[in-house]
N, C-alpha and C. Protein backbone atom coordinates (compact mmCIF):
# COMPACT_ATOMS: atom_id res chain seq x y z
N UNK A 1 -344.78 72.18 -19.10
CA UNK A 1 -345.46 71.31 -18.16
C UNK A 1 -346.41 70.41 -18.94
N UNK A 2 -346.27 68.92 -18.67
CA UNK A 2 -347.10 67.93 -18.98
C UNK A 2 -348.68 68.13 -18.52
N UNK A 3 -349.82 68.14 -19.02
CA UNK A 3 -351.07 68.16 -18.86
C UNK A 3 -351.64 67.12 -19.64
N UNK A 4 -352.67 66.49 -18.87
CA UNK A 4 -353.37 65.49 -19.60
C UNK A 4 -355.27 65.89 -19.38
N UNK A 5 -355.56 65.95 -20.92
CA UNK A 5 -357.30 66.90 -20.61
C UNK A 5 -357.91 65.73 -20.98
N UNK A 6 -358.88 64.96 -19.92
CA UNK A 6 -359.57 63.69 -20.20
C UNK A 6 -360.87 63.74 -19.67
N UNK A 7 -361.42 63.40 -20.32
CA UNK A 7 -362.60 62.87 -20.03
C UNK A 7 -363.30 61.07 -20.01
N UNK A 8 -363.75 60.98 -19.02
CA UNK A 8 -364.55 59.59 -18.48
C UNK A 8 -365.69 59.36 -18.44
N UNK A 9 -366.13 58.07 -19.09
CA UNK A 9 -367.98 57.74 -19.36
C UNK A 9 -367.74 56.38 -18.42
N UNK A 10 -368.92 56.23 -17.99
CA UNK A 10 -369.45 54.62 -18.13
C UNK A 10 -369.94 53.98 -19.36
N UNK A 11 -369.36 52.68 -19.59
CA UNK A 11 -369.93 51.86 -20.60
C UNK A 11 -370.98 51.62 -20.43
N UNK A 12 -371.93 51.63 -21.41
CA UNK A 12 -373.18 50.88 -21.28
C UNK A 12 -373.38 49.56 -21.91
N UNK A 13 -372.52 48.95 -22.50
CA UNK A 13 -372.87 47.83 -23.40
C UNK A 13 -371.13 47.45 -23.54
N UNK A 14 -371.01 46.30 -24.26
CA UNK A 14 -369.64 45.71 -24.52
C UNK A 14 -369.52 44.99 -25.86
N UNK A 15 -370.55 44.46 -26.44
CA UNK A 15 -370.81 43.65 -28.01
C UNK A 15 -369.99 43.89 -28.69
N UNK A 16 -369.66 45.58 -28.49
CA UNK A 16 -368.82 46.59 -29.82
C UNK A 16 -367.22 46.04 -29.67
N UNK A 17 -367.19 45.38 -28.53
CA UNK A 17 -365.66 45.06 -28.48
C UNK A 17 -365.38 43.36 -28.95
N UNK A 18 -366.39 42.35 -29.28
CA UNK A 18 -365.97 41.57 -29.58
C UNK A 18 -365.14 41.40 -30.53
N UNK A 19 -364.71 41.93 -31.86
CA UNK A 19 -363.89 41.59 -32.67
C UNK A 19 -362.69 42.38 -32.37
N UNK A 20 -362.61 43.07 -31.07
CA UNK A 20 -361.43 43.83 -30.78
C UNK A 20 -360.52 42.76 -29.87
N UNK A 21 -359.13 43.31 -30.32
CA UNK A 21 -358.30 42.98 -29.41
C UNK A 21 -358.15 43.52 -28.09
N UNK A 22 -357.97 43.67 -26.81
CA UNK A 22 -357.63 44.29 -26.10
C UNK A 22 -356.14 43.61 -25.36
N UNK A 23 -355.61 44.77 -24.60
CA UNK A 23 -354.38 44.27 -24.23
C UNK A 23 -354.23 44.23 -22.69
N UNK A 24 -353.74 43.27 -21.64
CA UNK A 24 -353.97 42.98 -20.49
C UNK A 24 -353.11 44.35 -19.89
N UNK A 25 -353.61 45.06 -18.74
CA UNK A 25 -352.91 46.16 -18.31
C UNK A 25 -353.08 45.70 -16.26
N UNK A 26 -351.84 45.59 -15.67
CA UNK A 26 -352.21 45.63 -14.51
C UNK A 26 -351.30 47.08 -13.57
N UNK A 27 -351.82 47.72 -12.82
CA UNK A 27 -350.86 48.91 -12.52
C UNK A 27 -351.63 48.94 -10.71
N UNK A 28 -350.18 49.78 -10.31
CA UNK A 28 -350.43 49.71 -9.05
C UNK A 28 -349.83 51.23 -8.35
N UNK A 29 -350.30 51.57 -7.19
CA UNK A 29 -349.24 52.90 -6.58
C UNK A 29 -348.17 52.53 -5.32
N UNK A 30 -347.72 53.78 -5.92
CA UNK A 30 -346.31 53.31 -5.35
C UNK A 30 -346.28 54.91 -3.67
N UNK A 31 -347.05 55.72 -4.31
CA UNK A 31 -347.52 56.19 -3.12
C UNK A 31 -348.63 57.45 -3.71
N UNK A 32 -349.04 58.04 -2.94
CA UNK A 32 -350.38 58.73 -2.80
C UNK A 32 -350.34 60.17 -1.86
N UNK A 33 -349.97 61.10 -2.13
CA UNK A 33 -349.75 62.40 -1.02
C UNK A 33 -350.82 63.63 -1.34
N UNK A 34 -351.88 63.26 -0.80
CA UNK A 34 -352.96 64.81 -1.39
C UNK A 34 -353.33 64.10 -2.07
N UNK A 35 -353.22 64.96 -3.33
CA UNK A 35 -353.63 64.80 -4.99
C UNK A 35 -353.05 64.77 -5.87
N UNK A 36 -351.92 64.09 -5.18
CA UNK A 36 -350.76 63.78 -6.11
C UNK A 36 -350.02 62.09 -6.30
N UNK A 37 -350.18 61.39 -6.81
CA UNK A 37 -349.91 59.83 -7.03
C UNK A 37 -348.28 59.21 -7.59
N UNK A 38 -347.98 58.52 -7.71
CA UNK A 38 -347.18 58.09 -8.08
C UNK A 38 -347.55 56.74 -9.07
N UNK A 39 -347.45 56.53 -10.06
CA UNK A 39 -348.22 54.84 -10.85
C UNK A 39 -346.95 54.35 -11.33
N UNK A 40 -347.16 52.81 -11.11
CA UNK A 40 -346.19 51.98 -11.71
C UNK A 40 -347.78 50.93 -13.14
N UNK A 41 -347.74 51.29 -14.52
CA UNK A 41 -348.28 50.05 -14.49
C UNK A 41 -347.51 49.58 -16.15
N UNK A 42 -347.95 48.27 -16.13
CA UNK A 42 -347.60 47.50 -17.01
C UNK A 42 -348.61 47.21 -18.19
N UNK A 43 -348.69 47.12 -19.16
CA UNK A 43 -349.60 47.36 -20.24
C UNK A 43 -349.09 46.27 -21.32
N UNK A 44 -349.47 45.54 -21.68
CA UNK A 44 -348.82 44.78 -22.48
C UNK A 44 -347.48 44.12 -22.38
N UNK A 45 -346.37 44.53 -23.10
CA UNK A 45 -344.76 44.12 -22.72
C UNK A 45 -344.43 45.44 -22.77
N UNK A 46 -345.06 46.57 -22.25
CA UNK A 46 -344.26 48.22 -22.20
C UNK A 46 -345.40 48.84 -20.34
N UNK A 47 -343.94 49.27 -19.78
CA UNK A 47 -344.33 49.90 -18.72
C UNK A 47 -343.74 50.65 -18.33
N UNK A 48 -344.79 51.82 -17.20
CA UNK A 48 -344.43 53.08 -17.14
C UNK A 48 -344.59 53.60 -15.88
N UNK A 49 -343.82 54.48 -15.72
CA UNK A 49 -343.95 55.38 -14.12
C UNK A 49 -344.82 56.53 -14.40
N UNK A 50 -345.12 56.81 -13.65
CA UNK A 50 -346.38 57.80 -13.98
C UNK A 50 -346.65 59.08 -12.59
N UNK A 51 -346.55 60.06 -12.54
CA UNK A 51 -346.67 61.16 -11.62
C UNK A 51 -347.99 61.90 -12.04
N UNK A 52 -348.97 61.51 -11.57
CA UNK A 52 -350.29 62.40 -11.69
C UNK A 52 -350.52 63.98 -10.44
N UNK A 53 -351.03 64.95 -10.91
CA UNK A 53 -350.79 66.16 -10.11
C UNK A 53 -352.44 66.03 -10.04
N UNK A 54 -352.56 67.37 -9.20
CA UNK A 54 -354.47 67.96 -9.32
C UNK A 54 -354.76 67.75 -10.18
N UNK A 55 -356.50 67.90 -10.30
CA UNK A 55 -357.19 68.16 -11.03
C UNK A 55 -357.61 69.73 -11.13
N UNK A 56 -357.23 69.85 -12.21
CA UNK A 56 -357.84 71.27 -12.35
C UNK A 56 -358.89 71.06 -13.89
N UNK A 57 -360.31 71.47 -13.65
CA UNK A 57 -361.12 70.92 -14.45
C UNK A 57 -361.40 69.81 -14.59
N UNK A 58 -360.87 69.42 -16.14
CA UNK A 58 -360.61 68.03 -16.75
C UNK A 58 -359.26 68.08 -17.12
N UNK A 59 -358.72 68.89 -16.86
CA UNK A 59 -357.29 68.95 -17.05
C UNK A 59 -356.37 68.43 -15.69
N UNK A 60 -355.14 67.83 -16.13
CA UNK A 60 -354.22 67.39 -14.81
C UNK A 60 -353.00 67.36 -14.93
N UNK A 61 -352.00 67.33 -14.28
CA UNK A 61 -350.69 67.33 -14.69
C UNK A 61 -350.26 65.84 -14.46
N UNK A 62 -349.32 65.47 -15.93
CA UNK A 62 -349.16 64.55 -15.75
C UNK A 62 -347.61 64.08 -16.39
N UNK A 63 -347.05 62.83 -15.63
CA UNK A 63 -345.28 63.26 -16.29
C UNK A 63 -345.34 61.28 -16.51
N UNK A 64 -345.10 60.75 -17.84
CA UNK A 64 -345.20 59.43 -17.62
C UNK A 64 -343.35 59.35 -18.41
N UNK A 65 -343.21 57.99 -17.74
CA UNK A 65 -341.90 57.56 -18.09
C UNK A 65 -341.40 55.97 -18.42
N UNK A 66 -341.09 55.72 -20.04
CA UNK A 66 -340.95 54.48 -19.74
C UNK A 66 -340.19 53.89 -19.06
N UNK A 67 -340.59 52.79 -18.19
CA UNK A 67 -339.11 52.07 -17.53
C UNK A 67 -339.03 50.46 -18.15
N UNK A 68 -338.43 50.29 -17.47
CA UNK A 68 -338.04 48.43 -18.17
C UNK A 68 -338.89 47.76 -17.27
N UNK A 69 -339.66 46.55 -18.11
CA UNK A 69 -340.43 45.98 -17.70
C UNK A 69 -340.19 44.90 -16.31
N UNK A 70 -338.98 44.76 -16.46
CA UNK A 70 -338.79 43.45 -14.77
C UNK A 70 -339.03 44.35 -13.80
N UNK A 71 -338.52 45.89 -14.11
CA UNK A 71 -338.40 46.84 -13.11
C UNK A 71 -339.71 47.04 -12.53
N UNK A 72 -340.34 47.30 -13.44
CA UNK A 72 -342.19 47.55 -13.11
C UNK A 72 -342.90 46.36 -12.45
N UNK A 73 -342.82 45.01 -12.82
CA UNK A 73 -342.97 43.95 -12.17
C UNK A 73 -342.89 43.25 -10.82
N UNK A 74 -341.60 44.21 -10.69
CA UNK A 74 -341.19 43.68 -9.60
C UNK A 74 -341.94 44.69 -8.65
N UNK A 75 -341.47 46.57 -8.68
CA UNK A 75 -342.57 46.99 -8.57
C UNK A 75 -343.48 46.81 -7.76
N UNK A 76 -344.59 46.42 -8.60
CA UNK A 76 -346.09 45.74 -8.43
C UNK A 76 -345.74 45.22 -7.59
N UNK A 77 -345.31 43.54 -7.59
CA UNK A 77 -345.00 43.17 -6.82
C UNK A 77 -344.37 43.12 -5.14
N UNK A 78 -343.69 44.13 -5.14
CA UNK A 78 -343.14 44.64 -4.00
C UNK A 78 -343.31 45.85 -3.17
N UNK A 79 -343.89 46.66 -3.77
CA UNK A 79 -343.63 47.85 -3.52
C UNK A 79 -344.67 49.08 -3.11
N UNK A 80 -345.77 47.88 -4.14
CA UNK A 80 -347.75 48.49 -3.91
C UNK A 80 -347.91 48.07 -2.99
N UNK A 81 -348.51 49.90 -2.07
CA UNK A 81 -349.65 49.05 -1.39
C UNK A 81 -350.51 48.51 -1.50
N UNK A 82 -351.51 48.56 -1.85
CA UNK A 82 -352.56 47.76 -2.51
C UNK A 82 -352.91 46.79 -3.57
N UNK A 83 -353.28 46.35 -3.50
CA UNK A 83 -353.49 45.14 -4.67
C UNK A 83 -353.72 45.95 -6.17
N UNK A 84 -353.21 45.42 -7.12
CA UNK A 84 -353.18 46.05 -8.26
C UNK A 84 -354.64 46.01 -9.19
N UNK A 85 -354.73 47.39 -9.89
CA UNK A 85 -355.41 47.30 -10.35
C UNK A 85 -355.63 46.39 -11.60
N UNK A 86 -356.39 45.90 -11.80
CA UNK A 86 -356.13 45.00 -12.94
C UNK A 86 -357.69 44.84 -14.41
N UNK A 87 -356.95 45.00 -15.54
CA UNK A 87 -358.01 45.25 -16.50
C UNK A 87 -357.56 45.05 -17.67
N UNK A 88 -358.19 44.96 -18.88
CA UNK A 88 -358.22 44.91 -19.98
C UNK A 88 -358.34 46.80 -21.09
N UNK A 89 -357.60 46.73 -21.71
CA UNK A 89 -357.76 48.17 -22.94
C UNK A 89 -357.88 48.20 -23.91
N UNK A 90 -359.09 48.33 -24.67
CA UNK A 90 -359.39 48.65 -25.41
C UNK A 90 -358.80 50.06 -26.36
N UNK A 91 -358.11 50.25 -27.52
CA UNK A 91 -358.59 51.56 -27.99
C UNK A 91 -359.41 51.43 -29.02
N UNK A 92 -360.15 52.23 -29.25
CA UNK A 92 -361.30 52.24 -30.22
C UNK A 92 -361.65 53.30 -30.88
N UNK A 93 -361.32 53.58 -32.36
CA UNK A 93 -361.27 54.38 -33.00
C UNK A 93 -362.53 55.39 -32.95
N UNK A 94 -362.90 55.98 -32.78
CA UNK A 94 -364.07 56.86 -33.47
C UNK A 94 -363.83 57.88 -34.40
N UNK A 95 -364.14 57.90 -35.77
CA UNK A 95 -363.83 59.14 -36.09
C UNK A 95 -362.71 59.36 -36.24
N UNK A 96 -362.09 61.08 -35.54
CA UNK A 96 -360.79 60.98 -35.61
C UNK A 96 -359.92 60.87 -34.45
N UNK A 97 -361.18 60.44 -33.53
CA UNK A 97 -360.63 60.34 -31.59
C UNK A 97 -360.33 59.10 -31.56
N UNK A 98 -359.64 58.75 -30.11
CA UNK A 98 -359.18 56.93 -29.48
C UNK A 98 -359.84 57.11 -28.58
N UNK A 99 -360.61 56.16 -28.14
CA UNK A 99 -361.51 56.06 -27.01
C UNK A 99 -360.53 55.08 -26.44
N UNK A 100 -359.78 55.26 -24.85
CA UNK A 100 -359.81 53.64 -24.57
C UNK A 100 -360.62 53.19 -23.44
N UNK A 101 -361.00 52.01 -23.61
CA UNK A 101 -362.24 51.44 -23.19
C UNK A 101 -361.79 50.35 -22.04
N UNK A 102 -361.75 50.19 -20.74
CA UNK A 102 -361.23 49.28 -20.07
C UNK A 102 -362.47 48.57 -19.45
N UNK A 103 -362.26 47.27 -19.46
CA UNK A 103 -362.60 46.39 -18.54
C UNK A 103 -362.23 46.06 -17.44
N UNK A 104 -362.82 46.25 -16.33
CA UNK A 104 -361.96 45.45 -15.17
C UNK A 104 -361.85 44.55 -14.62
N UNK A 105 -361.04 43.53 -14.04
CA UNK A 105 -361.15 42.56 -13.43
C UNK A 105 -360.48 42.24 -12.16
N UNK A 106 -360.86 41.50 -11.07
CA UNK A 106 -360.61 41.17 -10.08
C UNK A 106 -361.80 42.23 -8.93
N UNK A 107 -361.25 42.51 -7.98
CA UNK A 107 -361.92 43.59 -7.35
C UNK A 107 -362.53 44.61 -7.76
N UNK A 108 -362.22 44.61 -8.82
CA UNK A 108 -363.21 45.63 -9.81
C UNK A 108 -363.92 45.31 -11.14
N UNK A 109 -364.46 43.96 -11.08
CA UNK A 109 -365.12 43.24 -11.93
C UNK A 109 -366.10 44.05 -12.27
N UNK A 110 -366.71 43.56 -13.11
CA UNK A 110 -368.41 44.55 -13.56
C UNK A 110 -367.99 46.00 -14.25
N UNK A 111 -366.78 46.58 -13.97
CA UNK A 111 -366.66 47.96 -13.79
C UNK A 111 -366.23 48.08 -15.21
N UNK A 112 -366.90 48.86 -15.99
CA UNK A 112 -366.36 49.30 -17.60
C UNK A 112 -366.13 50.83 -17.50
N UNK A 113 -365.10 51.12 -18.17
CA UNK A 113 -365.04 52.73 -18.15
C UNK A 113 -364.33 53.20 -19.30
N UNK A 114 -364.92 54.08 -20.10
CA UNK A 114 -364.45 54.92 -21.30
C UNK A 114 -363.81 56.16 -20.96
N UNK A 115 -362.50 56.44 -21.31
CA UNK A 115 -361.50 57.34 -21.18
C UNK A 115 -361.51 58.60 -23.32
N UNK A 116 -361.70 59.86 -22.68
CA UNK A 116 -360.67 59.97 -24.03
C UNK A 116 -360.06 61.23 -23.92
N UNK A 117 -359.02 61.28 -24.47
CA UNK A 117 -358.20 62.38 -24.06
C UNK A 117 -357.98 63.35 -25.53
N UNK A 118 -358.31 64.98 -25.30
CA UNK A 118 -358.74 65.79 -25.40
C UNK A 118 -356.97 66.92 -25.69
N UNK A 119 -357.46 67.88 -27.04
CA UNK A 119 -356.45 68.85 -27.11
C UNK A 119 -357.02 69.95 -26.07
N UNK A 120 -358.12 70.13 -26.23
CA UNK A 120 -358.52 71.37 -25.21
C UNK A 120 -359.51 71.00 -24.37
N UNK A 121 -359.94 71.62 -23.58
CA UNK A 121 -360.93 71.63 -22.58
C UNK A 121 -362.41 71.91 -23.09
N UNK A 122 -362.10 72.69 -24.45
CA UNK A 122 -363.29 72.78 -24.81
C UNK A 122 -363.58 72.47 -25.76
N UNK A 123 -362.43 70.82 -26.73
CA UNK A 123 -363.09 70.35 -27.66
C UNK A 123 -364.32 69.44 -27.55
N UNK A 124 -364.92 69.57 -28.51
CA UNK A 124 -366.63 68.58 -28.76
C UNK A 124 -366.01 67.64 -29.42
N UNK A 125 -366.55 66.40 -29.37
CA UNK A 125 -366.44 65.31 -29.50
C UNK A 125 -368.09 64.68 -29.59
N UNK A 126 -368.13 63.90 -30.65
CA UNK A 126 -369.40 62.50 -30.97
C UNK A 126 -369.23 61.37 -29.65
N UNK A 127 -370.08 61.20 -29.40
CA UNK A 127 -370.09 60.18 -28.46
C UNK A 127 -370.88 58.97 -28.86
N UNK A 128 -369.74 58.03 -29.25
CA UNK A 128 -370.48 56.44 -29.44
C UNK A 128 -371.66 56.06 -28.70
N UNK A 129 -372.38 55.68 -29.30
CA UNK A 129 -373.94 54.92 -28.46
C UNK A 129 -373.53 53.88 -27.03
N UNK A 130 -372.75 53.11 -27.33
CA UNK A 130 -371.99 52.22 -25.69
C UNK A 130 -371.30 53.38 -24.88
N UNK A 131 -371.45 54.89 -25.07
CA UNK A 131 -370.55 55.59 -23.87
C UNK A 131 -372.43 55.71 -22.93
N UNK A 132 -371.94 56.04 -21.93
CA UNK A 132 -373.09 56.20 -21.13
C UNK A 132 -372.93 57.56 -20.05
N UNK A 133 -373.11 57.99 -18.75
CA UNK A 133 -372.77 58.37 -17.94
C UNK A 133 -371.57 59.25 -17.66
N UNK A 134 -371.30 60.55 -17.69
CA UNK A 134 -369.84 60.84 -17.73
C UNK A 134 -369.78 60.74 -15.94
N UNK A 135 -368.68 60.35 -15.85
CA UNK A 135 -367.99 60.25 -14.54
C UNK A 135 -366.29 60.71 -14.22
N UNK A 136 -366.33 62.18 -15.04
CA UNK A 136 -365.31 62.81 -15.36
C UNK A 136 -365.47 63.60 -13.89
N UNK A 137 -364.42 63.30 -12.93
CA UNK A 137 -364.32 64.23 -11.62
C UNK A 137 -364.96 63.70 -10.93
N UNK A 138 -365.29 62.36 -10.90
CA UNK A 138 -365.94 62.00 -9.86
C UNK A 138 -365.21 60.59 -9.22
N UNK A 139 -364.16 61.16 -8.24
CA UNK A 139 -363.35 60.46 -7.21
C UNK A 139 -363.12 58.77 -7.14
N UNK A 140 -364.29 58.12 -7.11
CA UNK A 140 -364.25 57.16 -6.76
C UNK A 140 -364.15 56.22 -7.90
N UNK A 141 -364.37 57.10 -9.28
CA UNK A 141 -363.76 56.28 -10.48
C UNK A 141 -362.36 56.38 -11.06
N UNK A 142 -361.78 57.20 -10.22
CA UNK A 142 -360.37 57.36 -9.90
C UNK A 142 -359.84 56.28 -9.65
N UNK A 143 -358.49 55.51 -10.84
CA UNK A 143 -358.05 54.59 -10.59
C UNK A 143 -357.00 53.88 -9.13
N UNK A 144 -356.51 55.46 -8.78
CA UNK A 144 -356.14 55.24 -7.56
C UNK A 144 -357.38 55.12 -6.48
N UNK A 145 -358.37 55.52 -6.51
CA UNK A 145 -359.22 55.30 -5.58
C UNK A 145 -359.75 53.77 -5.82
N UNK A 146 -359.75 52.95 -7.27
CA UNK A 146 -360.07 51.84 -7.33
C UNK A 146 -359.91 50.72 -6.42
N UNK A 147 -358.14 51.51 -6.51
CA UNK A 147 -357.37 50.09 -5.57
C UNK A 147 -357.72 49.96 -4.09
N UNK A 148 -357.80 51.39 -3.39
CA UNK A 148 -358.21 51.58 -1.99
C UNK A 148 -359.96 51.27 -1.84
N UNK A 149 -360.83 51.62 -2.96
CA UNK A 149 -361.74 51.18 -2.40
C UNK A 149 -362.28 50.48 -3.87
N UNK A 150 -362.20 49.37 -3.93
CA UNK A 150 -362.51 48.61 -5.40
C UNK A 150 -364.16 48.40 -5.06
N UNK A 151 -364.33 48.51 -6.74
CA UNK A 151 -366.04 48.51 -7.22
C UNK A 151 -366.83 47.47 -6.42
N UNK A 152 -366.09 46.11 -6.21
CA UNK A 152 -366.53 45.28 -5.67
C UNK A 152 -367.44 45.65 -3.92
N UNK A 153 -366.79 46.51 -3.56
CA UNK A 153 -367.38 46.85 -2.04
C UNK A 153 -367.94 47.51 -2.02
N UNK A 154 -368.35 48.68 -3.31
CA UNK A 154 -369.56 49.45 -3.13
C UNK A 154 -371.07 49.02 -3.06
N UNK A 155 -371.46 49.65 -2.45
CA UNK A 155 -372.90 49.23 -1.47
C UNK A 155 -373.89 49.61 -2.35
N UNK A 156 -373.43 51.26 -3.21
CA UNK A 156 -374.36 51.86 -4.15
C UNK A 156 -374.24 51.32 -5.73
N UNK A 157 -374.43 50.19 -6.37
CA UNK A 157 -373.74 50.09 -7.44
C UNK A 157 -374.95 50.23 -8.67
């Protein structure tokens, strides 16, 4: 069984990414049952289907698959309900970890969020000075929750 052990910060700063490249990523769902998702997204010129399960911990089950890119496109296009999420990725070395670092844009402008994914649940990890806030398990930074309720409409920001 596929498991993915991640953990999520808020950015506090962005400077650190100017000499970085990042690569345009837009992804969308294709449906949503419980706590269980379905993702179509596109990442550059490579895209993927994606089956996310519970959360258990920081751990989740997760099954990704490449497909061909018109396929995913179209997809998006057709097939989301919701408007796609849309952002920029960063990865960013630390050490011997990848942080990736997204920006968002459109309905979820303003919104920065640091991802990094983990062999165990209980490895330690350095945390760069721009990570801020962990927001690991907390729902509404859930990219599927993005699309249904994007950063833009929160009241508490």
């Amino acid at each position: 069984m596929a498991y993915e052990i991640e953990r999520k910060f808020l950015v506090t700063e962005t400077s650190f990414l100017n000499d970085e490249v990042g690569v345009a990523c837009r992804q969308g769902y294709l449906a949503v049952a419980g706590t269980t998702s379905v993702r179509v997204r596109v990442i550059g010129d490579q895209a993927y289907l994606t089956v996310k399960g519970a959360d258990a911990g920081i751990a989740r089950r997760e099954f990704e698959y490449q497909i061909p890119l018109v396929d995913a496109e179209e997809m998006l296009d057709l097939l989301c309900n919701e408007p796609p999420i849309e952002k920029t990725r960063y990865k960013i070395e630390c050490g011997s970890l990848q942080w990736d670092v997204d920006l968002f844009h459109g309905v979820n402008q303003g919104l920065h969020v640091a991802e990094i994914e983990l062999t165990s649940e209980e490895q330690e990890f350095a945390k760069p000075p721009w990570v801020g806030e962990e927001v690991t398990g907390q729902a509404a930074y859930y990219n599927v929750n993005l699309s249904r309720h994007p950063y833009s409409q929160w009241s508490s920001r």
